[in-house]
N, C-alpha and C. Protein backbone atom coordinates (compact mmCIF):
# COMPACT_ATOMS: atom_id res chain seq x y z
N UNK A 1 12.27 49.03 20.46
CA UNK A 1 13.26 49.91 19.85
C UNK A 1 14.08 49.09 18.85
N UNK A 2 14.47 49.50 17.82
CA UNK A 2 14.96 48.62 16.36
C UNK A 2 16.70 49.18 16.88
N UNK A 3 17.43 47.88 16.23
CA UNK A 3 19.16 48.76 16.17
C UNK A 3 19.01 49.37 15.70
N UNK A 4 18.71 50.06 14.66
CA UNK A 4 18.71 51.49 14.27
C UNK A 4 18.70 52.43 14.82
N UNK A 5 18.25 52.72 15.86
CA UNK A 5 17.89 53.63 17.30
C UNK A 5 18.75 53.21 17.89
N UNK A 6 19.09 51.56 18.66
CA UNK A 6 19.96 51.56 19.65
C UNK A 6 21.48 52.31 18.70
N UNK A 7 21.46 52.49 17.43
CA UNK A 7 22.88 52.70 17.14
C UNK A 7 22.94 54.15 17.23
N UNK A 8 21.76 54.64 17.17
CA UNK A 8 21.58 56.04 16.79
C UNK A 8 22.28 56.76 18.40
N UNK A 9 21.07 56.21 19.51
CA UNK A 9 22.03 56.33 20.55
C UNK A 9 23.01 56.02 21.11
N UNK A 10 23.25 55.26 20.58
CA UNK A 10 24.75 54.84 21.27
C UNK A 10 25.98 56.39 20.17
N UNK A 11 25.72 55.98 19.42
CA UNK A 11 26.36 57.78 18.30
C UNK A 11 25.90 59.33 18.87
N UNK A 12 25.10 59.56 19.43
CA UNK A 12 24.66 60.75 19.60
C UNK A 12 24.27 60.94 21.16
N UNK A 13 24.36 59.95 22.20
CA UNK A 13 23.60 60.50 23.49
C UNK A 13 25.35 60.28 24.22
N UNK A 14 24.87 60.68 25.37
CA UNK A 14 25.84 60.40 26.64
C UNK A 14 25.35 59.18 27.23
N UNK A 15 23.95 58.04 27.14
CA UNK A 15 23.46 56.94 27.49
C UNK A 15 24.59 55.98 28.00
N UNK A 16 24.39 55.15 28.94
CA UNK A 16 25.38 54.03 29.07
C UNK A 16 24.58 53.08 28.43
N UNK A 17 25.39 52.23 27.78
CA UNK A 17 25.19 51.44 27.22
C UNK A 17 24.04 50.43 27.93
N UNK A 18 23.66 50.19 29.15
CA UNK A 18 23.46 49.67 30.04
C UNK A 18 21.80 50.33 29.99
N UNK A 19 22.05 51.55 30.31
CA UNK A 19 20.48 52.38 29.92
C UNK A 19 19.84 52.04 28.41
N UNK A 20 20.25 51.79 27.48
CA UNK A 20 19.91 51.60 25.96
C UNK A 20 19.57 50.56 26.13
N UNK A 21 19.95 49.84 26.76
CA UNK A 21 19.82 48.31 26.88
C UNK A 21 18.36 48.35 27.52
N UNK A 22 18.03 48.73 28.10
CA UNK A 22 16.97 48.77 29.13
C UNK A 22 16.04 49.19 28.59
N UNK A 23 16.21 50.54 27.99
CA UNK A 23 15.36 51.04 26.89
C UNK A 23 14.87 50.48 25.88
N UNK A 24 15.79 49.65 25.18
CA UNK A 24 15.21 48.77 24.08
C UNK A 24 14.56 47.45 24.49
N UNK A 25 14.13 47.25 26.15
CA UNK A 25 13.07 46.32 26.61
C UNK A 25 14.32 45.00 27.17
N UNK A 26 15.70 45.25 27.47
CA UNK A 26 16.50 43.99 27.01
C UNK A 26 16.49 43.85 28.86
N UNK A 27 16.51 43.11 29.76
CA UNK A 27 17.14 43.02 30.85
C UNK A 27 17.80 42.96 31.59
N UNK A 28 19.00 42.61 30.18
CA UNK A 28 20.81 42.30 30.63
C UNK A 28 21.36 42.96 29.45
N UNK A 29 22.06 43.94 30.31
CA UNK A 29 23.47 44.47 29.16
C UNK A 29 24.14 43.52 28.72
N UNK A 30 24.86 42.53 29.30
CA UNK A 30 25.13 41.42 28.28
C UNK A 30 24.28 41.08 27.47
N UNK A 31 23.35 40.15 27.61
CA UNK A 31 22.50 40.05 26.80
C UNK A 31 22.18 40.74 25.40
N UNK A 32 22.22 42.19 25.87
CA UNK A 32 21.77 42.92 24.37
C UNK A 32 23.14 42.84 23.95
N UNK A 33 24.30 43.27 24.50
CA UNK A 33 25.78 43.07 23.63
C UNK A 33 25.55 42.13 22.95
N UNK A 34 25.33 40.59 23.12
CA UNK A 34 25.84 39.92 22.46
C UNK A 34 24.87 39.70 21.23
N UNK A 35 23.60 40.19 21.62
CA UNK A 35 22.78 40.62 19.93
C UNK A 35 23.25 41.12 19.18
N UNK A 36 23.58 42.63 19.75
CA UNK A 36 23.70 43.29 19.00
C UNK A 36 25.13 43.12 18.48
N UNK A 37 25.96 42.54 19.22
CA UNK A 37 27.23 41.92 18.80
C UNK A 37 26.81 41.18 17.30
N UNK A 38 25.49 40.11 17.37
CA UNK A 38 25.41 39.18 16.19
C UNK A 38 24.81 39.99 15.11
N UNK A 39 24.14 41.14 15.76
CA UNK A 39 23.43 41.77 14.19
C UNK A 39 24.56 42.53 13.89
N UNK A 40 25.48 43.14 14.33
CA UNK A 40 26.26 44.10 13.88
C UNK A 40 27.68 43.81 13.69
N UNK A 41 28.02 43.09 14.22
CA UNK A 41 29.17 42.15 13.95
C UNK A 41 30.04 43.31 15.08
N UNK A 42 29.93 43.59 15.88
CA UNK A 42 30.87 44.18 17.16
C UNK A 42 30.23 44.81 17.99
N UNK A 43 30.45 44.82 19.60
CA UNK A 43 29.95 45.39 20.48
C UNK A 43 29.43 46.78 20.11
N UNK A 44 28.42 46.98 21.09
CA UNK A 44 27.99 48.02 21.05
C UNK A 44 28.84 49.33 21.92
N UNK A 45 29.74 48.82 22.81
CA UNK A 45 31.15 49.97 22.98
C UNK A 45 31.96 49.98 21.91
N UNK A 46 32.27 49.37 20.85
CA UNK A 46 33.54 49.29 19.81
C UNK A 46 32.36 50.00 18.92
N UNK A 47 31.33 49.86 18.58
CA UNK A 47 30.22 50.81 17.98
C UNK A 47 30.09 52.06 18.25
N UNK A 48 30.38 52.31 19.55
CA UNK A 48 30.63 53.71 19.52
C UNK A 48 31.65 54.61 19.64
N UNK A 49 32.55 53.88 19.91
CA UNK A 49 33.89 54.55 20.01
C UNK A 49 34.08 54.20 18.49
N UNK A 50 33.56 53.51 17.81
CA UNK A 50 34.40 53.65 16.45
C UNK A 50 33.27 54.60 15.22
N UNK A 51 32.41 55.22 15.96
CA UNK A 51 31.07 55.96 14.96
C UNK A 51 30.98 56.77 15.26
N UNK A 52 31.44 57.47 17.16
CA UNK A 52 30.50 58.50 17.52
C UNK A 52 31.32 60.00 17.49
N UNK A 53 32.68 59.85 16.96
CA UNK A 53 33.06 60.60 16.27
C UNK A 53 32.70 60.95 14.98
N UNK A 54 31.97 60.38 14.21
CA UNK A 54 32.11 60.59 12.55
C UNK A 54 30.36 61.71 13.63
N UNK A 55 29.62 61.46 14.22
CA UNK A 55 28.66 62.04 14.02
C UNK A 55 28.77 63.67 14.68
N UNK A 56 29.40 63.88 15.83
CA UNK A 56 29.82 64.70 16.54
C UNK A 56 30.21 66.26 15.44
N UNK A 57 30.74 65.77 14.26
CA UNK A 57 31.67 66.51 13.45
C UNK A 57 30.74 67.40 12.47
């Protein structure tokens, strides 16, 4: 699964972050945070609390 998807869900599902994680093959929710922390420059909770309003609308 590409961030593109993990961002997509993390914006549009009810998923815990924890499930996405798993989904995208990762084994540790930390773990993928702190990727996706480095590709995106902020957690993947501050990712969605700060996006998943703009999509909702």
């Amino acid at each position: 699964m590409s961030y593109c998807a993990c961002k997509e869900l993390l914006t549009t599902s009810d998923l815990s972050v924890t499930q996405i994680a798993s989904s995208a093959g990762f084994s540790s929710q930390s773990y993928f945070s702190q990727i996706f922390n480095k590709k995106v420059g902020m957690s993947p909770r501050q990712y969605r609390k700060l996006y998943s309003h703009e999509k909702k609308e």
